[in-house]
C-alpha atoms as a PDB file:
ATOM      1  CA  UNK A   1     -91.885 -31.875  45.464  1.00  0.00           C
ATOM      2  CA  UNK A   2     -93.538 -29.538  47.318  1.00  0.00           C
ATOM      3  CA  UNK A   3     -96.388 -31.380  49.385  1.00  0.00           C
ATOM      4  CA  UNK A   4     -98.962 -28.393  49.322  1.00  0.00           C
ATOM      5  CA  UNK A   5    -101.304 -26.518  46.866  1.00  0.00           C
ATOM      6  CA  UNK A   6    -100.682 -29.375  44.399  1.00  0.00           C
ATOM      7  CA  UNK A   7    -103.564 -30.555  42.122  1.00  0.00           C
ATOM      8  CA  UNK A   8    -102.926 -34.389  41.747  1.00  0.00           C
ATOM      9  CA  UNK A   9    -104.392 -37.015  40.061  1.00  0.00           C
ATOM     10  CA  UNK A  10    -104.047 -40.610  41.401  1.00  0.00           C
ATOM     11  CA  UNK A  11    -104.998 -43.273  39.652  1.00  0.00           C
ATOM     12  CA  UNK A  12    -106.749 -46.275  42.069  1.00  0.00           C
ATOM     13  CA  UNK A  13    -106.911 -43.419  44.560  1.00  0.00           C
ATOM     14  CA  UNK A  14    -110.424 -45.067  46.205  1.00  0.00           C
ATOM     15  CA  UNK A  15    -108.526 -48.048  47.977  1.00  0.00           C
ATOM     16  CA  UNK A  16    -105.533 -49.492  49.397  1.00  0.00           C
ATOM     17  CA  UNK A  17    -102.533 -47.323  49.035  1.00  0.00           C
ATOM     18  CA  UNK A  18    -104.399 -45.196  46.728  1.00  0.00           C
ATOM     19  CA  UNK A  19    -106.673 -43.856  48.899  1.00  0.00           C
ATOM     20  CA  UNK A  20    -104.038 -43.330  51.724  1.00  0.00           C
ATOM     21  CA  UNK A  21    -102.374 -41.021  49.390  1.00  0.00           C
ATOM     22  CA  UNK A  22    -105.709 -39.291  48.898  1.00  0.00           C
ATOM     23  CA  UNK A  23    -106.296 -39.108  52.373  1.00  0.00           C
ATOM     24  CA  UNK A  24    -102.921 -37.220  53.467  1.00  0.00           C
ATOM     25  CA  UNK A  25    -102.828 -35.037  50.308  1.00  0.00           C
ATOM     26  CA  UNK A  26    -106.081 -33.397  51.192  1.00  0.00           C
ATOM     27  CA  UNK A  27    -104.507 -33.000  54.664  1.00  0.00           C
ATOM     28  CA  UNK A  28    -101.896 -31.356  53.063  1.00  0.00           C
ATOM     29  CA  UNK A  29    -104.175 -28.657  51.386  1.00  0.00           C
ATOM     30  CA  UNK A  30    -103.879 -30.391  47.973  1.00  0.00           C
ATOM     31  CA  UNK A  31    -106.798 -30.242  45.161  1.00  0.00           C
ATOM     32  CA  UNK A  32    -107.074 -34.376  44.565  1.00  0.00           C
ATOM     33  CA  UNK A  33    -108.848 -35.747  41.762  1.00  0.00           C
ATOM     34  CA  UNK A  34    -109.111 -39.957  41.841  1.00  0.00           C
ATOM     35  CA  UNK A  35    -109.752 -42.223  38.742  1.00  0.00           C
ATOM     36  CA  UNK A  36    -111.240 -45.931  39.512  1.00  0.00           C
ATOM     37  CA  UNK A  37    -113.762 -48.272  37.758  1.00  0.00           C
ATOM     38  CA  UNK A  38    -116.320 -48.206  40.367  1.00  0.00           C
ATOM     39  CA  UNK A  39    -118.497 -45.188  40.257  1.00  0.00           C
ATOM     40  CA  UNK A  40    -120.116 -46.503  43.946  1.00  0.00           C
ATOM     41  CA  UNK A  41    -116.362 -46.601  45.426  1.00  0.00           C
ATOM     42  CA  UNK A  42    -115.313 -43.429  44.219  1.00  0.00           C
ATOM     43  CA  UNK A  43    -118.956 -41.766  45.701  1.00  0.00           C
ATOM     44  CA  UNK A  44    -118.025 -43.602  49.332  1.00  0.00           C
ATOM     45  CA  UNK A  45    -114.567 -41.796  49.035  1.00  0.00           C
ATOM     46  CA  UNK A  46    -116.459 -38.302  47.798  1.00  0.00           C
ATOM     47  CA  UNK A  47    -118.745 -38.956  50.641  1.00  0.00           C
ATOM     48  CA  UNK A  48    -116.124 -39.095  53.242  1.00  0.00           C
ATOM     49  CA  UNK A  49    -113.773 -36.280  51.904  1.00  0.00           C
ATOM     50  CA  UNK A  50    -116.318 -33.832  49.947  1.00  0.00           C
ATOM     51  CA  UNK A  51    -113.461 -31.457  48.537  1.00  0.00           C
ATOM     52  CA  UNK A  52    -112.132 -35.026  46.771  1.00  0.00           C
ATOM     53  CA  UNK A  53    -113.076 -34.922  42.308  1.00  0.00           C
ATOM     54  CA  UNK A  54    -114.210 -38.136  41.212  1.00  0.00           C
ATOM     55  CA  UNK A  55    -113.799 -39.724  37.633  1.00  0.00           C
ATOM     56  CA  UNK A  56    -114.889 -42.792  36.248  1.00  0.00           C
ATOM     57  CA  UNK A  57    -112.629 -44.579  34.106  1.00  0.00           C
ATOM     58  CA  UNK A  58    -111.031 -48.069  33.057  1.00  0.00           C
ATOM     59  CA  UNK A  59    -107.462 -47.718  32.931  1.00  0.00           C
ATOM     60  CA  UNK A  60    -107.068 -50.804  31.323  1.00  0.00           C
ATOM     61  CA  UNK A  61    -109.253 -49.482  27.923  1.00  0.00           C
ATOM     62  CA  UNK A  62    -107.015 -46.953  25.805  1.00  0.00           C
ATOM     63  CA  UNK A  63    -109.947 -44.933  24.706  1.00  0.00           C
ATOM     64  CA  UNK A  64    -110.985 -44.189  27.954  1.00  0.00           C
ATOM     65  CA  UNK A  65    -107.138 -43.147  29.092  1.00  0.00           C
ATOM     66  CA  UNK A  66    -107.323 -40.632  25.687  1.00  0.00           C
ATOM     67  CA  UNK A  67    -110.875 -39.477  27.400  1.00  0.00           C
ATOM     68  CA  UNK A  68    -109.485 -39.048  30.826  1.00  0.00           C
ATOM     69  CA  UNK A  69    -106.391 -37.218  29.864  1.00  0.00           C
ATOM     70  CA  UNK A  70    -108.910 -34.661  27.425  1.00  0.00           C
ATOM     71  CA  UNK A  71    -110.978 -34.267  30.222  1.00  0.00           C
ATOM     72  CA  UNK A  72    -108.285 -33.605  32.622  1.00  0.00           C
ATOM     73  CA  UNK A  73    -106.931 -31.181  29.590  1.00  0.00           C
ATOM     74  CA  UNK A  74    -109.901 -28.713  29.124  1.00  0.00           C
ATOM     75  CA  UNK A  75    -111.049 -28.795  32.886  1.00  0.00           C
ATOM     76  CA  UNK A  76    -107.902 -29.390  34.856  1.00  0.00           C
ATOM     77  CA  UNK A  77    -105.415 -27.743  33.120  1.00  0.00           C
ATOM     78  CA  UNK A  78    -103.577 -26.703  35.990  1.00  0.00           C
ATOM     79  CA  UNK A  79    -102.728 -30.468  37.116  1.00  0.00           C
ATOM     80  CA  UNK A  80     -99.570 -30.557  38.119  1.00  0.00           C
ATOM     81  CA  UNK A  81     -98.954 -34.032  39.634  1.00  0.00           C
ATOM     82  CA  UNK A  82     -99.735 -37.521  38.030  1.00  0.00           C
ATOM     83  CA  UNK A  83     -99.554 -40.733  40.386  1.00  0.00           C
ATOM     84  CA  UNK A  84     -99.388 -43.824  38.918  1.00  0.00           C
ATOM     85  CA  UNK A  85    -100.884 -46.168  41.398  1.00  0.00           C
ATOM     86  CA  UNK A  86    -103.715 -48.332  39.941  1.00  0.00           C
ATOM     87  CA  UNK A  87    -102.566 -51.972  39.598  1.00  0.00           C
ATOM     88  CA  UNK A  88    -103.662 -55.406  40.216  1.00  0.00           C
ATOM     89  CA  UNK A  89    -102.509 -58.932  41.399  1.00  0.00           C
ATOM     90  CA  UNK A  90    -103.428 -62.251  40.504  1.00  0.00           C
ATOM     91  CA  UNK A  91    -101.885 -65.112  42.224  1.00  0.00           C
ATOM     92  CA  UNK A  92    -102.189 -67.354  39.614  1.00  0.00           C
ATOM     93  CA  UNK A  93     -99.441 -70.469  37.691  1.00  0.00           C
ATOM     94  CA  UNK A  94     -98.606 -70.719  34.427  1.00  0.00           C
ATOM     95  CA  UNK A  95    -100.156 -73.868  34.294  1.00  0.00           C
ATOM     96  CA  UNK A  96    -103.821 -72.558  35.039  1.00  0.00           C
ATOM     97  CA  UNK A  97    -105.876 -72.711  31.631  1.00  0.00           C
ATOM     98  CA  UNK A  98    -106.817 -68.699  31.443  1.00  0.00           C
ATOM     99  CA  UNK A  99    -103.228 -67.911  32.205  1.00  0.00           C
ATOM    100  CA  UNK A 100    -102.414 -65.938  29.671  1.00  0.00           C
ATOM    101  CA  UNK A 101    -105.662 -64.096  29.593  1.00  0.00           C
ATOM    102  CA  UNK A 102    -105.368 -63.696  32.959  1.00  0.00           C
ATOM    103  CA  UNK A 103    -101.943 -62.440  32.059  1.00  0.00           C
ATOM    104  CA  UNK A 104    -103.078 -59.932  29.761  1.00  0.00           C
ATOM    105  CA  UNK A 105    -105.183 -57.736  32.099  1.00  0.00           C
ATOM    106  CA  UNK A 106    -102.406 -57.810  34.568  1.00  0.00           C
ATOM    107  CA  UNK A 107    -100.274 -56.218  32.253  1.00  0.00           C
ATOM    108  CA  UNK A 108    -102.685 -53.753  30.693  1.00  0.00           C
ATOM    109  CA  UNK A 109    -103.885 -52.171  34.102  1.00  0.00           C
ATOM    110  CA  UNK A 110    -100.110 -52.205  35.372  1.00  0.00           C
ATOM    111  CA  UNK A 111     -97.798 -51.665  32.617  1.00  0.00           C
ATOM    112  CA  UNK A 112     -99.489 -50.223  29.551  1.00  0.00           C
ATOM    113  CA  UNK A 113    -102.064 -48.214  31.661  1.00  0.00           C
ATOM    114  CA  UNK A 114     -99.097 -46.301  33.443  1.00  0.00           C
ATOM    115  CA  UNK A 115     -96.974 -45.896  30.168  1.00  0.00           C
ATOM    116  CA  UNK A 116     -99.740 -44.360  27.936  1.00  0.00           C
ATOM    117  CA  UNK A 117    -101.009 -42.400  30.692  1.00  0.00           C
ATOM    118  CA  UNK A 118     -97.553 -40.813  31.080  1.00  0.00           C
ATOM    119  CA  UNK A 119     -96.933 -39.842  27.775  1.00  0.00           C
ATOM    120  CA  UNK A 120    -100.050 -38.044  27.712  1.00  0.00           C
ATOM    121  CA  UNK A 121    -100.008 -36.575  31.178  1.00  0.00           C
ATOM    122  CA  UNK A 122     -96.533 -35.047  30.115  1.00  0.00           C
ATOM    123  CA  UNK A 123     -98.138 -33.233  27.326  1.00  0.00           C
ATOM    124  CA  UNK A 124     -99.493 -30.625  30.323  1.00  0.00           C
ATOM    125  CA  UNK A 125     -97.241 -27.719  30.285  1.00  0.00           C
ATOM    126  CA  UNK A 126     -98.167 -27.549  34.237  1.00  0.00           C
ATOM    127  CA  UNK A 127     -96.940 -30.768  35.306  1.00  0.00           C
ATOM    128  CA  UNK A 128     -94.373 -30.820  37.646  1.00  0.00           C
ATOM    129  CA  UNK A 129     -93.810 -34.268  39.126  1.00  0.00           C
ATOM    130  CA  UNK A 130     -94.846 -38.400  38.191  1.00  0.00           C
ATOM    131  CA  UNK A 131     -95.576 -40.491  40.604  1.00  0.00           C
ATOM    132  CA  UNK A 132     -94.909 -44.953  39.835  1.00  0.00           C
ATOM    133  CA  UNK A 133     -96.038 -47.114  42.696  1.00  0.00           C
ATOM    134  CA  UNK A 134     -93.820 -49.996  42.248  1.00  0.00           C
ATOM    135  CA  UNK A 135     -93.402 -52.605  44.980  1.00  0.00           C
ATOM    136  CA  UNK A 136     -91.031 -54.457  46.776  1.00  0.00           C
ATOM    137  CA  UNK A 137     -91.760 -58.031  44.545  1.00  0.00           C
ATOM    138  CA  UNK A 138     -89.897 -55.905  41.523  1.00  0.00           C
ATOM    139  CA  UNK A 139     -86.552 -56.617  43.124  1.00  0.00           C
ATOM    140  CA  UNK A 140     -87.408 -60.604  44.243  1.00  0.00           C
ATOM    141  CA  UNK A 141     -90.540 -61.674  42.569  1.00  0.00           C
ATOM    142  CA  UNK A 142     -92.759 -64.136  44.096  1.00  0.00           C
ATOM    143  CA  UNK A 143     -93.892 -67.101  42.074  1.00  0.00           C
ATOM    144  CA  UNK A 144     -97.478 -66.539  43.104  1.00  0.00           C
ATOM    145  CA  UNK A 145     -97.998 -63.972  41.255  1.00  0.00           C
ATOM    146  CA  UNK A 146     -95.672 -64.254  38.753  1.00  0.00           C
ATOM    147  CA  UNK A 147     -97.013 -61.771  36.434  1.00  0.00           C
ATOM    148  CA  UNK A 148     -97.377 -59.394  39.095  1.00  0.00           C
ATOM    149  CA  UNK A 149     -94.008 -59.355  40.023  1.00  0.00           C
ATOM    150  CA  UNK A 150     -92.699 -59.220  36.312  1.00  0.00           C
ATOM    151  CA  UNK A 151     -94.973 -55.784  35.957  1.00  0.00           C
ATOM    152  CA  UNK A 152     -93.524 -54.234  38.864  1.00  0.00           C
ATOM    153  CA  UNK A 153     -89.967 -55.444  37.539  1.00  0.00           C
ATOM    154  CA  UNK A 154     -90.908 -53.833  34.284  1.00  0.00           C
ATOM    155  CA  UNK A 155     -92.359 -50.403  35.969  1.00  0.00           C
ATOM    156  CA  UNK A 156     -89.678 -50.103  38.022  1.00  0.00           C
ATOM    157  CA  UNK A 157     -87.170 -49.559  35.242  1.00  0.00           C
ATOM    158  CA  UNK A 158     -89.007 -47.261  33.547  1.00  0.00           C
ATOM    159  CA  UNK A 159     -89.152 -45.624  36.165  1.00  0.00           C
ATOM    160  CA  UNK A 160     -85.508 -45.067  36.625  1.00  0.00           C
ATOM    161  CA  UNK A 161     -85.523 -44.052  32.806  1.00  0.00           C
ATOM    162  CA  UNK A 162     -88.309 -41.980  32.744  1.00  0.00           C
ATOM    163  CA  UNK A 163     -86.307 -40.072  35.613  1.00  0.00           C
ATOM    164  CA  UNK A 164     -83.613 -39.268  33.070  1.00  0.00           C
ATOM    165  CA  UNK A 165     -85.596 -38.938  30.183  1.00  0.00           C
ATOM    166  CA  UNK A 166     -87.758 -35.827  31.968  1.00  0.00           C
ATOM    167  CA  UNK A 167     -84.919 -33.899  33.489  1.00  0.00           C
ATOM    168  CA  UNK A 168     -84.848 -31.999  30.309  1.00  0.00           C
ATOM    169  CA  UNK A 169     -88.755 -30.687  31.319  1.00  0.00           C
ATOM    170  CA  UNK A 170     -87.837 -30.225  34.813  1.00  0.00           C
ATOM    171  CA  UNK A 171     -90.929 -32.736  35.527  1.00  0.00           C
ATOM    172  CA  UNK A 172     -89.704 -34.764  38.436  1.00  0.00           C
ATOM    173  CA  UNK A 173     -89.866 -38.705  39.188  1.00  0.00           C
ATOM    174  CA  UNK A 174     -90.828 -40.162  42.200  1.00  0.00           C
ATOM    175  CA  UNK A 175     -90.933 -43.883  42.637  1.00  0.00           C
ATOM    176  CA  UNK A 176     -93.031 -45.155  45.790  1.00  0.00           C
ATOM    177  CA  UNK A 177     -91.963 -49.043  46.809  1.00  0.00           C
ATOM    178  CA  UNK A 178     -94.373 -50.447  48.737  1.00  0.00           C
ATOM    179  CA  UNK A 179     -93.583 -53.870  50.422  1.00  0.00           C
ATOM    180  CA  UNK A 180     -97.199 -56.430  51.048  1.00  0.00           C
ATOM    181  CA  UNK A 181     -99.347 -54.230  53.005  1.00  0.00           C
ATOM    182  CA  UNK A 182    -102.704 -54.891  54.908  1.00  0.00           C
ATOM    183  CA  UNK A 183    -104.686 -54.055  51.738  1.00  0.00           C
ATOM    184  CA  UNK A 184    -107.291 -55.958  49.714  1.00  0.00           C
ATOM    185  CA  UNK A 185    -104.521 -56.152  46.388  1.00  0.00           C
ATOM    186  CA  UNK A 186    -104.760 -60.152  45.059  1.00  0.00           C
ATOM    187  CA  UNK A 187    -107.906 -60.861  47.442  1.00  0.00           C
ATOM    188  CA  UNK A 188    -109.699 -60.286  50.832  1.00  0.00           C
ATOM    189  CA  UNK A 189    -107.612 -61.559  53.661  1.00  0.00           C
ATOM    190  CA  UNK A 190    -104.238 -62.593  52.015  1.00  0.00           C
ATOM    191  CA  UNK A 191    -102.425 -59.438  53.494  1.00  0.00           C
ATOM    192  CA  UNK A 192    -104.384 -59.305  56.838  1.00  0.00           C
ATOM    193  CA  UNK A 193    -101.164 -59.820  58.541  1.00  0.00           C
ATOM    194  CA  UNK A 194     -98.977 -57.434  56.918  1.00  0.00           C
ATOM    195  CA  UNK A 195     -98.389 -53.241  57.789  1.00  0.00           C
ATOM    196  CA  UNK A 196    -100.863 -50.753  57.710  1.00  0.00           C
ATOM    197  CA  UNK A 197    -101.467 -48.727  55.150  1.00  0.00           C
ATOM    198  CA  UNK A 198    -101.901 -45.913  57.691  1.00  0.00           C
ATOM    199  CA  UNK A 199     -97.868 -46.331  58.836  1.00  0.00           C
ATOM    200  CA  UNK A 200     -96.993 -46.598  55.171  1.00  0.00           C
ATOM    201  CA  UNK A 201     -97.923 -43.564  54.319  1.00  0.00           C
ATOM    202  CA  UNK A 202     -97.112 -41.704  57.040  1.00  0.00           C
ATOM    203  CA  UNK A 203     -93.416 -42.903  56.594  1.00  0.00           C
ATOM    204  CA  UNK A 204     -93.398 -42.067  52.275  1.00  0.00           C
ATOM    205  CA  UNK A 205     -94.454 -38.336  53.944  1.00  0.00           C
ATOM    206  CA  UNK A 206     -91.617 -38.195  55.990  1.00  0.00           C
ATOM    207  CA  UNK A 207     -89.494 -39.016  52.738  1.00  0.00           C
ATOM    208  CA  UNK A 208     -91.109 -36.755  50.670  1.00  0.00           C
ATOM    209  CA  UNK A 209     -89.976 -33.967  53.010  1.00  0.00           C
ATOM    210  CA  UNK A 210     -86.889 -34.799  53.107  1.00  0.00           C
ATOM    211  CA  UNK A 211     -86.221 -34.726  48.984  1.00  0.00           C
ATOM    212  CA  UNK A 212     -85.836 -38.159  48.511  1.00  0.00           C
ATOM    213  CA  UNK A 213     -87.133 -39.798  45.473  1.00  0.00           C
ATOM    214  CA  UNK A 214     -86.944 -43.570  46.102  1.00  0.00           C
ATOM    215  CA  UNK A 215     -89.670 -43.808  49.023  1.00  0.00           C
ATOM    216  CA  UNK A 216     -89.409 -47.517  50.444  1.00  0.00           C
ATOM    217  CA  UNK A 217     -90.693 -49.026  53.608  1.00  0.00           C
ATOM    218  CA  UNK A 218     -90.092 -51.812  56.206  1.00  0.00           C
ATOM    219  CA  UNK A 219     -88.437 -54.839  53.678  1.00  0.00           C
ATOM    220  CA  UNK A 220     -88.648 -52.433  50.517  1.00  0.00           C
ATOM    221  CA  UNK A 221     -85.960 -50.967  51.808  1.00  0.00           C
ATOM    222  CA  UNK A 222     -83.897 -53.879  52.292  1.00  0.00           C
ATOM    223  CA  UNK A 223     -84.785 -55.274  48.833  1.00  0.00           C
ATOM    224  CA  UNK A 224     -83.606 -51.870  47.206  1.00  0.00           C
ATOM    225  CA  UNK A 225     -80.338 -51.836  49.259  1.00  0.00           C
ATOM    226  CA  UNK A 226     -79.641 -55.490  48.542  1.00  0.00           C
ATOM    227  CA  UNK A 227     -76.849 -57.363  46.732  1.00  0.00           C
ATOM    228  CA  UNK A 228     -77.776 -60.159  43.516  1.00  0.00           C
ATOM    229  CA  UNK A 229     -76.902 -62.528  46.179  1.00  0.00           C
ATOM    230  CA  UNK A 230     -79.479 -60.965  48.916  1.00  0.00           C
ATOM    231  CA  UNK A 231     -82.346 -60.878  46.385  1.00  0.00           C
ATOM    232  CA  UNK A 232     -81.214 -64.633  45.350  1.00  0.00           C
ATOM    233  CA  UNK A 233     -81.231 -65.922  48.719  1.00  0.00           C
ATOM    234  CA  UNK A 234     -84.633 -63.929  49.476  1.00  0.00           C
ATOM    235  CA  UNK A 235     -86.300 -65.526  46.431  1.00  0.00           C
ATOM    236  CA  UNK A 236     -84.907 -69.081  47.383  1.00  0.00           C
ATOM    237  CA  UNK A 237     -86.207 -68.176  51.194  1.00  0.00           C
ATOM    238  CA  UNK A 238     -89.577 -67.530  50.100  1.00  0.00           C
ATOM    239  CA  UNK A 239     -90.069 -70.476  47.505  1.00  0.00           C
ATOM    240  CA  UNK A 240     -88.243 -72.809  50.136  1.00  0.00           C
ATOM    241  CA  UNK A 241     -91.873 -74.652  51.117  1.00  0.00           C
END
């Protein structure tokens, strides 16, 4: 991928990892155009990088996916990279009573979101690369956020067979794996203690240049370079309280 004179859309690109990507591909003389919920967010982020395009949208609502993607179609035409990266986490149990609603907005924002978005985005006759931000819990899930962890799971092999499936378009596949970073994903405060998003990003840069297309970071890349038996005693570390 080249990193320069790009125009990119990221999805979830006014927070957390998100907006870290926006931040160093507008270093990188890129045209960045980021999609959230929250009209006020994505102003703060306009406000602080002015060259930044805003759109409103709910990722989780297929009408407004179609609506972003024929938007992006008669005014962006020229797009050329799609990231992936709006998701949420709930730490919730399978016991809780609004479980499996809860459930269901999980997997709309993190699975069927990406998936629909994809097949559309492809449709572009520029586009040159797709973008999944994974994470680290799609290797060893964590049992508080179970659902969470079984989207990533899920996104993560598509991933690998959306890589195949798009070699015949010459549209490359990049899959980011992020391990917990200091970011407000689940809550305020529950990753306080974990990496910065600033050291994340500058390390998936330093992959990018150097062609790889499995970007990991601190534990990621131990979880993607682990055996069944690594991963089991991980998950049996973590749950061991």
């Amino acid at each position: 991928m080249n990193l320069s004179n790009n125009k990119i859309l990221i999805t979830g690109g006014a927070s957390g990892i998100g907006l870290g990507l926006t931040e160093r591909f507008i270093q990188e003389n890129n045209t960045v155009i980021i999609v959230g919920r929250r009209e006020s967010v994505l102003e703060e982020v306009k406000a602080k990088f002015p060259t930044v395009i805003t759109k409103v949208c709910d990722l989780a609502v297929e009408a407004e996916r179609i609506a972003l993607y024929k938007w992006i179609a008669e005014n962006h035409s020229d797009l050329n990279v799609l990231i992936n990266n709006a998701g949420i986490q709930k730490w919730v149990s399978v016991n809780d009573a609004d479980f499996y609603e809860s459930a269901k907005t999980e997997i709309a924002t993190n699975i069927e979101a990406p998936l629909h978005l994809t097949s559309l985005f492809i449709q572009l006759k520029s586009l040159t690369t797709v973008m999944n931000v994974t994470s680290g819990l799609a290797f060893s899930p964590f049992a508080k956020v179970p659902v969470y962890s079984a989207t990533k799971a899920f996104f993560r092999s598509f991933t690998l067979t959306l890589r195949h499936l798009l070699k015949e378009k010459n549209i490359e596949v990049i899959e980011i794996i992020p391990p917990a970073l200091n970011t407000d994903l689940g809550g305020i405060g529950l990753h306080d203690a974990h990496p910065s998003v600033a050291d994340f990003i500058v390390s998936i840069f330093e992959q990018l240049k150097d062609g790889k297309n499995e970007l990991t970071f601190g534990t990621s890349e131990a979880r993607l370079n682990a055996s069944a038996e690594d991963l089991k005693n991980h998950f049996n570390t973590m749950h061991s309280n």
